[in-house]
C-alpha atoms as a PDB file:
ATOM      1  CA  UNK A   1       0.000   0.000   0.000  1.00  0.00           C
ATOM      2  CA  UNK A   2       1.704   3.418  -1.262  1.00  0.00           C
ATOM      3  CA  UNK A   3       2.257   6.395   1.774  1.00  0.00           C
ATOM      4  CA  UNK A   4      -1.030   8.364  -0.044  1.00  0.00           C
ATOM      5  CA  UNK A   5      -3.225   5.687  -0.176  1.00  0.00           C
ATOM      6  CA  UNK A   6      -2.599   5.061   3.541  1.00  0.00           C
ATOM      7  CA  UNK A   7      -2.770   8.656   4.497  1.00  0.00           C
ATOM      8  CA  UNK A   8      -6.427   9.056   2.724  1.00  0.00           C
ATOM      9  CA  UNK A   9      -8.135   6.339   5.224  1.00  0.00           C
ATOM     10  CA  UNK A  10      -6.508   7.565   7.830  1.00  0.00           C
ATOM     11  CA  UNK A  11      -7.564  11.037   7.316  1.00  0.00           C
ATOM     12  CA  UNK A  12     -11.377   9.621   6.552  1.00  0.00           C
ATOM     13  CA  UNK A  13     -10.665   7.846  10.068  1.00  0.00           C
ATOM     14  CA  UNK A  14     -10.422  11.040  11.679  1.00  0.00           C
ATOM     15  CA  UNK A  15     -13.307  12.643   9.226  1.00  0.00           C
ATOM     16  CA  UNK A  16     -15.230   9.931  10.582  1.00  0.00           C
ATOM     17  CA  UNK A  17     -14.233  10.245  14.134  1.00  0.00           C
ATOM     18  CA  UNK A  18     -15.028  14.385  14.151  1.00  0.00           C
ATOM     19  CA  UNK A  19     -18.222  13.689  12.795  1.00  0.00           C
ATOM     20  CA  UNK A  20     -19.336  10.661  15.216  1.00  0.00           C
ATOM     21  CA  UNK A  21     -18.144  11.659  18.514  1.00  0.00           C
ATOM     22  CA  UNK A  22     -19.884  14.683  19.406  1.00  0.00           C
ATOM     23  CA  UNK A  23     -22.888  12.788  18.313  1.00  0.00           C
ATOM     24  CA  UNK A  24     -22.133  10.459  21.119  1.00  0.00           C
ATOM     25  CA  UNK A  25     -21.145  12.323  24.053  1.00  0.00           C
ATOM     26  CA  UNK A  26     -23.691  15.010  23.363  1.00  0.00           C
ATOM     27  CA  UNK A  27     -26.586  13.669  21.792  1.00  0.00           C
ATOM     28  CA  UNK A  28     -27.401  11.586  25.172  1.00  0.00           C
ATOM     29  CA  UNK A  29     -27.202  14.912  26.932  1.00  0.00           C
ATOM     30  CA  UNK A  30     -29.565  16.600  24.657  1.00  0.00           C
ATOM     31  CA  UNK A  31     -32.075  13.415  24.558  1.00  0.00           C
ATOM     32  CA  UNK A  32     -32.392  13.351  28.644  1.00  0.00           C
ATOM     33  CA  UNK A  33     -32.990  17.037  28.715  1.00  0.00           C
ATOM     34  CA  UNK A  34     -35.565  16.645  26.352  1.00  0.00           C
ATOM     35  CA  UNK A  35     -37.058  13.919  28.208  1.00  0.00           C
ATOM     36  CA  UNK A  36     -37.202  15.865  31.147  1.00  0.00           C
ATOM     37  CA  UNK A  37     -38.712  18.763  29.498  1.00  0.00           C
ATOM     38  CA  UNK A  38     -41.492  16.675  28.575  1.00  0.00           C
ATOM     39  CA  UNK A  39     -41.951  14.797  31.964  1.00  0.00           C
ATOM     40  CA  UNK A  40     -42.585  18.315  33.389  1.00  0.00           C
ATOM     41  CA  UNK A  41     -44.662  19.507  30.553  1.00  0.00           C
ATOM     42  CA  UNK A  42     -47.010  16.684  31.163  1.00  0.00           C
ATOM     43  CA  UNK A  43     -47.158  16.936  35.243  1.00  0.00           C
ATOM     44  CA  UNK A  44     -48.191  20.584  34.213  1.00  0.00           C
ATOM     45  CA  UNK A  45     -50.425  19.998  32.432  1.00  0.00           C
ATOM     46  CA  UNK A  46     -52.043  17.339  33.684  1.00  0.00           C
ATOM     47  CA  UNK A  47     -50.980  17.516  37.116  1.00  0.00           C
ATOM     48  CA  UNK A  48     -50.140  14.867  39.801  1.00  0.00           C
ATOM     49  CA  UNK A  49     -52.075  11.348  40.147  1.00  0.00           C
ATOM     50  CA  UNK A  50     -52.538  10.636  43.953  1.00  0.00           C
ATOM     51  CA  UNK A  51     -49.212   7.847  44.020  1.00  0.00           C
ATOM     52  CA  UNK A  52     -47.227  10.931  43.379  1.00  0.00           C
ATOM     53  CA  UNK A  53     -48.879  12.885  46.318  1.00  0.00           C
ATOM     54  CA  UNK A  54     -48.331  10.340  48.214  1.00  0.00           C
ATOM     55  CA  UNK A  55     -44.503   9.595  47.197  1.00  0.00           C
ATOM     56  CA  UNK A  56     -44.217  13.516  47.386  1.00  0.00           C
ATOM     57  CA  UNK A  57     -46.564  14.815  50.563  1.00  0.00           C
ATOM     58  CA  UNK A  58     -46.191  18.368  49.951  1.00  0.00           C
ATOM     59  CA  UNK A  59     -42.417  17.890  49.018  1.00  0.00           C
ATOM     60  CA  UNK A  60     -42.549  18.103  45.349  1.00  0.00           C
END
């Protein structure tokens, strides 16, 4: 394998790499805050069942 051969898959390597990793260190971040967006959207709107008074009495 000739030296520019070898230096184009390692450069699509690191293409690859720049590309992927942000998706996996911040794309988990972004998918829990949107859960949590939504958890509170729906407690607002449709407010607490009694288990979570319960759980909560007066707490939450």
């Amino acid at each position: 394998m000739s030296a520019s051969i070898h230096f184009e898959i390692t450069l699509a390597f690191i293409e690859v790499a720049a590309v992927f990793l942000p998706l996996f260190v911040f794309l988990p971040k972004l998918i829990q805050r949107a859960m949590k967006a939504n958890v509170d959207a729906a407690i607002d709107t449709f407010g607490k069942n009694e288990h979570v008074k319960k759980m909560c009495s007066g707490r939450c």
